[in-house]
PDB file of N, CA and C in Angstrom:
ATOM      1  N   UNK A   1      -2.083  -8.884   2.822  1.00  0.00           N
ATOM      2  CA  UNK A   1      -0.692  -9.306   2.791  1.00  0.00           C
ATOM      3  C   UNK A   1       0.218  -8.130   3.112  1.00  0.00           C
ATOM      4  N   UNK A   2      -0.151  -7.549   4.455  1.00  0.00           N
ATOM      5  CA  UNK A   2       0.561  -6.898   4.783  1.00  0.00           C
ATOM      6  C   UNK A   2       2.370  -6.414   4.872  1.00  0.00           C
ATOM      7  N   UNK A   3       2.619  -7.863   5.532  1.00  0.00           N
ATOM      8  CA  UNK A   3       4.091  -8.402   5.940  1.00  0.00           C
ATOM      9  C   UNK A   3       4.084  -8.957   4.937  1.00  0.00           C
ATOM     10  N   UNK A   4       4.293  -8.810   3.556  1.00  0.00           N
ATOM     11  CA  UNK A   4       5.010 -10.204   2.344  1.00  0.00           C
ATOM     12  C   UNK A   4       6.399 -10.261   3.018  1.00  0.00           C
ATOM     13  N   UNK A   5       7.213 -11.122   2.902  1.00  0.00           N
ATOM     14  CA  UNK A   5       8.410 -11.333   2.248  1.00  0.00           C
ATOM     15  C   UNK A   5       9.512 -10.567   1.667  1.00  0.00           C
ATOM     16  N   UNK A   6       8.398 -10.693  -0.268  1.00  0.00           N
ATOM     17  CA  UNK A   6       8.555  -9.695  -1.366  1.00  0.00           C
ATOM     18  C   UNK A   6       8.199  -8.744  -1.781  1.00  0.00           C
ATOM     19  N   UNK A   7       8.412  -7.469  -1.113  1.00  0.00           N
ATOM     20  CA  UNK A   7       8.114  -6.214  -1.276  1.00  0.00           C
ATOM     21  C   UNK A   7       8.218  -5.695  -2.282  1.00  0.00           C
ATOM     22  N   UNK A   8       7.540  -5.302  -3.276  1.00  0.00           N
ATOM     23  CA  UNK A   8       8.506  -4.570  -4.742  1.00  0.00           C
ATOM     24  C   UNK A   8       8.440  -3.172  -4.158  1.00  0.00           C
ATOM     25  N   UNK A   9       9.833  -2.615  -4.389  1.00  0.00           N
ATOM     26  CA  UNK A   9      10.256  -1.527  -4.099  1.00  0.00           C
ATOM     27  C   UNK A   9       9.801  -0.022  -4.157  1.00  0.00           C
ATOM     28  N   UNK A  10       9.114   0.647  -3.668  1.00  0.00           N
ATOM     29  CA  UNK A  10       8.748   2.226  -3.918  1.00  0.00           C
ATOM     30  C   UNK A  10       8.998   2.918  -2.970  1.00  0.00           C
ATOM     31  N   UNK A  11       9.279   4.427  -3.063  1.00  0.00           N
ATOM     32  CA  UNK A  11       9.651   5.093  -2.463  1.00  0.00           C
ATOM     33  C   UNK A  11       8.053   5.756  -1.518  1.00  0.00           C
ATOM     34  N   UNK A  12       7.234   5.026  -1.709  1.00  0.00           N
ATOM     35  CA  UNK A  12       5.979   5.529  -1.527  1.00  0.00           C
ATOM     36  C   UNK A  12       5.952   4.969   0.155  1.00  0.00           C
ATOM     37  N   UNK A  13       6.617   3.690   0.619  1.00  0.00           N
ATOM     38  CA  UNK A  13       6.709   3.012   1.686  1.00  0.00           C
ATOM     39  C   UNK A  13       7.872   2.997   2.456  1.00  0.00           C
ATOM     40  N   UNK A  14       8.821   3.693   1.686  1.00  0.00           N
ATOM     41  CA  UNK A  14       9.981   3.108   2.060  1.00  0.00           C
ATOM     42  C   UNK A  14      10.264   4.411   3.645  1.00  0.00           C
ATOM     43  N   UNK A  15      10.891   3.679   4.677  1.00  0.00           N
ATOM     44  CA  UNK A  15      11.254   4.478   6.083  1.00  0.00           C
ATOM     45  C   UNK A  15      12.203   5.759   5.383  1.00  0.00           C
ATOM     46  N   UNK A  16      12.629   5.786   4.688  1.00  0.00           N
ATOM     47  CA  UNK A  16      13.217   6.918   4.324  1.00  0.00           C
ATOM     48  C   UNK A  16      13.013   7.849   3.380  1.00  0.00           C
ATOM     49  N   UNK A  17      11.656   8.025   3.505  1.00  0.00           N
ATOM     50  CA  UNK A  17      11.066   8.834   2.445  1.00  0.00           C
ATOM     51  C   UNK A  17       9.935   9.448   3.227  1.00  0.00           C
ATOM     52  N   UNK A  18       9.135  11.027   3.166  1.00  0.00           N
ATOM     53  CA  UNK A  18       8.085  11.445   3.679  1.00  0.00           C
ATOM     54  C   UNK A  18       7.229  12.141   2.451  1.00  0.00           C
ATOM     55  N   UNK A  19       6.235  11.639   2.313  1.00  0.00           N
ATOM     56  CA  UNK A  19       5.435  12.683   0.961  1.00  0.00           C
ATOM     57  C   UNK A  19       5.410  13.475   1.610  1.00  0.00           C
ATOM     58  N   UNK A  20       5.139  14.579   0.115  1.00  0.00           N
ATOM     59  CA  UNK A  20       5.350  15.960   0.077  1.00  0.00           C
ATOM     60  C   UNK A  20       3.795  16.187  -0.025  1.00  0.00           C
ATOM     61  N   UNK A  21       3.653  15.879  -1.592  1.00  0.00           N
ATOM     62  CA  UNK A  21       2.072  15.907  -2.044  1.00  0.00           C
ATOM     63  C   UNK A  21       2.149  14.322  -3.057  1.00  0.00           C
ATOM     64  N   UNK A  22       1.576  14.478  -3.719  1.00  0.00           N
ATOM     65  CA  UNK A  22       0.583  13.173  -4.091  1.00  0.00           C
ATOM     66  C   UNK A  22       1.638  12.706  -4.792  1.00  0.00           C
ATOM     67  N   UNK A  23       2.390  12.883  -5.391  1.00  0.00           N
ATOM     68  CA  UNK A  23       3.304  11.965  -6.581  1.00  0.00           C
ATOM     69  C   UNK A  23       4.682  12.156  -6.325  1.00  0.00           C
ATOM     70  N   UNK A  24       4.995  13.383  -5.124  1.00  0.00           N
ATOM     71  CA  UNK A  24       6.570  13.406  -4.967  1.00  0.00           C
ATOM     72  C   UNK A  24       6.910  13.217  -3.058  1.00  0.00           C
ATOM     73  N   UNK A  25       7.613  12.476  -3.289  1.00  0.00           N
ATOM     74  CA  UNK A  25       8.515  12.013  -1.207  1.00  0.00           C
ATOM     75  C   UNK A  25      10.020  12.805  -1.452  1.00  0.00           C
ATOM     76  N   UNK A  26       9.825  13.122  -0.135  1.00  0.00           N
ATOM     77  CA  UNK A  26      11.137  13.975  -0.105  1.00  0.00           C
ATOM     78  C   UNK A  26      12.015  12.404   0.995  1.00  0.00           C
ATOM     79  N   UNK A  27      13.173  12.217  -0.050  1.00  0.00           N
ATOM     80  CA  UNK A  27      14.246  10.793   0.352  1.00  0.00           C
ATOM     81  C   UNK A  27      15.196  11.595   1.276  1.00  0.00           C
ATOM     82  N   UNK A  28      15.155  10.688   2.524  1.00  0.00           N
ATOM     83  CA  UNK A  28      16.551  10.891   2.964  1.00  0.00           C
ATOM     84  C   UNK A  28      18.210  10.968   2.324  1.00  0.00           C
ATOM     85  N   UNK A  29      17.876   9.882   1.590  1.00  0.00           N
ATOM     86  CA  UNK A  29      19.277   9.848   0.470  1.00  0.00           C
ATOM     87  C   UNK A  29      19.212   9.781  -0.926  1.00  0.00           C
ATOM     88  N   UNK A  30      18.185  10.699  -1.522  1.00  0.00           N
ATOM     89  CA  UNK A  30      18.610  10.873  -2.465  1.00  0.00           C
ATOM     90  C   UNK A  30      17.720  12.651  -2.716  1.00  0.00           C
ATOM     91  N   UNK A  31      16.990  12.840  -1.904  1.00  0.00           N
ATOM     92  CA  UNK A  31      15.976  14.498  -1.789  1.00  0.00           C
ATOM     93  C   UNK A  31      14.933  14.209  -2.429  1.00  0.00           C
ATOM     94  N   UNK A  32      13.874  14.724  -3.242  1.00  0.00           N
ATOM     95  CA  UNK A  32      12.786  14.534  -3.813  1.00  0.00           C
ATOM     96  C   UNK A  32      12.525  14.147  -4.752  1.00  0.00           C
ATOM     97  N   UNK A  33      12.120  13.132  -4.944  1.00  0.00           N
ATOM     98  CA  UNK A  33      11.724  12.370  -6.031  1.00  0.00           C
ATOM     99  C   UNK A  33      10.375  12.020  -6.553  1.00  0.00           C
ATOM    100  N   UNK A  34      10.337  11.062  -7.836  1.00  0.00           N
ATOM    101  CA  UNK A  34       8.712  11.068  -7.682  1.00  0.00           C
ATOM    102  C   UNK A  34       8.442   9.515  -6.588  1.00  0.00           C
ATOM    103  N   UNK A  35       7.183   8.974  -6.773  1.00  0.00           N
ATOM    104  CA  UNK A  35       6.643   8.384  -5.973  1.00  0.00           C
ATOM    105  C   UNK A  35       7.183   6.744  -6.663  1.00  0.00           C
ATOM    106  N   UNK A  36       7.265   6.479  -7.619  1.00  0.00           N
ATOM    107  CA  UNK A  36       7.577   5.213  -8.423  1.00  0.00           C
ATOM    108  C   UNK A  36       8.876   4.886  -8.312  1.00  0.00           C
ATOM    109  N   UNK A  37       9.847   6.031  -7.530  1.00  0.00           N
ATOM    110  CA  UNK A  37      11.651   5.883  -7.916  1.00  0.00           C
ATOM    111  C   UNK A  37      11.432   4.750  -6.645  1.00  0.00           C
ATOM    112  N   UNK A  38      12.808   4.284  -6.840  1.00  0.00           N
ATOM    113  CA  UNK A  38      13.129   3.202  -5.569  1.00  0.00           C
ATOM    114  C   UNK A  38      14.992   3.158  -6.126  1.00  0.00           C
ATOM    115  N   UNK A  39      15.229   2.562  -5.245  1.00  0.00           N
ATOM    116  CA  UNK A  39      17.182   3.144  -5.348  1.00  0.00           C
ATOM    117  C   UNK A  39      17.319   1.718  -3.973  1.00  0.00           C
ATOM    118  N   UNK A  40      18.568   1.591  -3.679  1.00  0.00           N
ATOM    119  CA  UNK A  40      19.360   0.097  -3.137  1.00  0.00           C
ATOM    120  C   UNK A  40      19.482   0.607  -1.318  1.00  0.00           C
ATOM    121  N   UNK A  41      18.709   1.566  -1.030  1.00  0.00           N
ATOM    122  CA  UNK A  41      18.412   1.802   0.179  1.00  0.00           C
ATOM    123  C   UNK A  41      17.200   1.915   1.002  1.00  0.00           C
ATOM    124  N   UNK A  42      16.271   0.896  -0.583  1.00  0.00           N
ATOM    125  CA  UNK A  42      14.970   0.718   0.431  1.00  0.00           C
ATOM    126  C   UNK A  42      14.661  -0.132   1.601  1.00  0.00           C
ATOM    127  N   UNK A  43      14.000   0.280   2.577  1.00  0.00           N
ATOM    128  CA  UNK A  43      13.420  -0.405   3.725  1.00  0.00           C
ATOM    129  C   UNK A  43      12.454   0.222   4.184  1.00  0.00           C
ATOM    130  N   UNK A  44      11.928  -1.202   4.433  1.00  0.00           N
ATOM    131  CA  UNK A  44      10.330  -1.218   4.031  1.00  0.00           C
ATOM    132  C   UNK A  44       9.908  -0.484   4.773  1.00  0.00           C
ATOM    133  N   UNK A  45       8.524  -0.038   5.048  1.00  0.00           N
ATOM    134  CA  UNK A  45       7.639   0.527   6.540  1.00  0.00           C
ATOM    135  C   UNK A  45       5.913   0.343   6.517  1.00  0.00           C
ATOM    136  N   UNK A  46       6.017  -1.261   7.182  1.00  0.00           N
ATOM    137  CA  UNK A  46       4.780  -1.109   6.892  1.00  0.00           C
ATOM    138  C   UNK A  46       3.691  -0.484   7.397  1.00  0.00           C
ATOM    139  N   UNK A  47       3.622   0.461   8.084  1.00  0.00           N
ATOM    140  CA  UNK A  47       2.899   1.714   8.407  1.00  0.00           C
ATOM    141  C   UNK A  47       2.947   2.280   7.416  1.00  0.00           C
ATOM    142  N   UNK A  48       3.592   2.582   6.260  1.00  0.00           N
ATOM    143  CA  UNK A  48       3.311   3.546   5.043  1.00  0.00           C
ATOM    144  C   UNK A  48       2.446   2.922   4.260  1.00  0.00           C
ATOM    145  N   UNK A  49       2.308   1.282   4.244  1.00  0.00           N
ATOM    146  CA  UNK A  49       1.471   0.780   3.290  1.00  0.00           C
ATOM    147  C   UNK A  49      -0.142   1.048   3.402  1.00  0.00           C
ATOM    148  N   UNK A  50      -0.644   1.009   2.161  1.00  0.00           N
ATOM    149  CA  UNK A  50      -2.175   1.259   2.091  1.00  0.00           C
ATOM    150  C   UNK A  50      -2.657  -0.104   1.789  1.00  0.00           C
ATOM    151  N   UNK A  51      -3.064  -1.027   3.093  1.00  0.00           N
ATOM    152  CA  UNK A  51      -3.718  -2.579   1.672  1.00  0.00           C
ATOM    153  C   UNK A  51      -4.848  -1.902   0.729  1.00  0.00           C
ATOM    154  N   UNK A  52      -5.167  -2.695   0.018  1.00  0.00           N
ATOM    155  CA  UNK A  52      -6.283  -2.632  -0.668  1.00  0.00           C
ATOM    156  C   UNK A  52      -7.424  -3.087  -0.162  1.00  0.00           C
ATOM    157  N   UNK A  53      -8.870  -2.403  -0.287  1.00  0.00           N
ATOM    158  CA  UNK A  53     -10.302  -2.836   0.003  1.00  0.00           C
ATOM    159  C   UNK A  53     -10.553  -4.034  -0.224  1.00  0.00           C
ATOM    160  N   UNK A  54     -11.219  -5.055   0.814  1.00  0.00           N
ATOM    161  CA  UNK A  54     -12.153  -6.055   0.196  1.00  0.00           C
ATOM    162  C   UNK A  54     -12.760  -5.877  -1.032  1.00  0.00           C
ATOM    163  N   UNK A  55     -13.190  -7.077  -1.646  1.00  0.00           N
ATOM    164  CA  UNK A  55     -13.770  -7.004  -2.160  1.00  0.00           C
ATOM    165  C   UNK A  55     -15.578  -7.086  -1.764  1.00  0.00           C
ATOM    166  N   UNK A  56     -16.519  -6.453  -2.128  1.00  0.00           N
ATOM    167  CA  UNK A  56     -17.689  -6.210  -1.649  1.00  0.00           C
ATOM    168  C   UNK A  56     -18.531  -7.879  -1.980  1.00  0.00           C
ATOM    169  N   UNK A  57     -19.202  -8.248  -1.100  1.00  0.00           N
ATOM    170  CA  UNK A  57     -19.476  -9.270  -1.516  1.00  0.00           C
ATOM    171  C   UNK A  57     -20.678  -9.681  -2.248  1.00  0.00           C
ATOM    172  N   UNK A  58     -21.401 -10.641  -2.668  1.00  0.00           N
ATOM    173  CA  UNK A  58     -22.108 -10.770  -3.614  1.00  0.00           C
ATOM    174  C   UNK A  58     -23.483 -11.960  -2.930  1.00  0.00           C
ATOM    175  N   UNK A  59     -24.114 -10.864  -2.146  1.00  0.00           N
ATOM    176  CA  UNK A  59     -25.805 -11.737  -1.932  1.00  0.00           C
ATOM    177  C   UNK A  59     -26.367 -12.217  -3.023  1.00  0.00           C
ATOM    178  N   UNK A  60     -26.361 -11.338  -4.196  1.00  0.00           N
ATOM    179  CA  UNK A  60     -27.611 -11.687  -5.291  1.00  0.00           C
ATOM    180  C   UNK A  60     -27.739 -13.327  -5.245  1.00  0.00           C
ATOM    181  N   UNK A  61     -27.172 -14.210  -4.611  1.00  0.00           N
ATOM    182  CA  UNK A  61     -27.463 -15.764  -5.325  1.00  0.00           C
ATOM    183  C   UNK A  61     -28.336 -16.239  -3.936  1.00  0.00           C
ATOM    184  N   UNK A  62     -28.832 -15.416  -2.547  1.00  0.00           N
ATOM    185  CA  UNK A  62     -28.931 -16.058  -1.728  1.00  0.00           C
ATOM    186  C   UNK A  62     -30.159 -15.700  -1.542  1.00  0.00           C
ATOM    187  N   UNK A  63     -31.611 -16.141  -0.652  1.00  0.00           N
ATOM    188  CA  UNK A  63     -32.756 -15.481  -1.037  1.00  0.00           C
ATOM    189  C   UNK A  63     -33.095 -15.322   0.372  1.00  0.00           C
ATOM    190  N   UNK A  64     -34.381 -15.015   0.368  1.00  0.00           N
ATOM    191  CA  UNK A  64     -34.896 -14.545   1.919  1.00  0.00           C
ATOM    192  C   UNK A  64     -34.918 -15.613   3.007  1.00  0.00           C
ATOM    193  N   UNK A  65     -35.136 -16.445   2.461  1.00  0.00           N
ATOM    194  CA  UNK A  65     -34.804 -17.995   3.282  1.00  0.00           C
ATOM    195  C   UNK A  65     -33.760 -18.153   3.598  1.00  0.00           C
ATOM    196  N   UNK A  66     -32.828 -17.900   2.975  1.00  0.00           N
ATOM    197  CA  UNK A  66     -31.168 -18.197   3.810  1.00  0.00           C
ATOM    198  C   UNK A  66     -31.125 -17.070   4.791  1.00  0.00           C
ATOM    199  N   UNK A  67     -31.245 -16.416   5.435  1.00  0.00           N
ATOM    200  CA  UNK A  67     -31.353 -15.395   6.295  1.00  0.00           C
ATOM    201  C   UNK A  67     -32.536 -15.722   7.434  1.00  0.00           C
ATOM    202  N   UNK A  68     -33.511 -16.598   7.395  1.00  0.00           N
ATOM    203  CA  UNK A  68     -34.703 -16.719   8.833  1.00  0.00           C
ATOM    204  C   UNK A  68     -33.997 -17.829   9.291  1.00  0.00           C
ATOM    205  N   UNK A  69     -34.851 -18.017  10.648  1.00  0.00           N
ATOM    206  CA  UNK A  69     -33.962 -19.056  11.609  1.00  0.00           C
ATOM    207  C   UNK A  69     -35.450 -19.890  11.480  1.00  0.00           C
TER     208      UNK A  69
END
């Protein structure tokens, strides 16, 4: 869910912010902050977003027979 809609706000994504190191972005309008702040000039970037991993999936229920032709 790359593109939501409803973005909840962090400065971790937002186009006007560049990390520094791991927990602080240096803001265009407001200077460095930590990573959790968000303020009424976010916009979004979804190039900053990280999705999250699949989940790994789960053979154990299937046996050698479901796999030959």
């Amino acid at each position: 869910m790359l593109f939501r809609k409803k973005i909840p706000r962090s400065c971790t994504y937002c186009a006007n912010g560049t990390q520094i190191d791991e927990d602080q972005i240096l803001c265009i309008k407001r200077g460095v902050v930590a990573e959790t702040d968000k303020c009424r000039k976010f916009k979004y970037d979804p190039c900053k977003r990280i999705p999250s991993k699949p989940k790994a999936l789960d053979f154990s229920k299937y046996n050698e027979h479901d796999f030959s032709l």
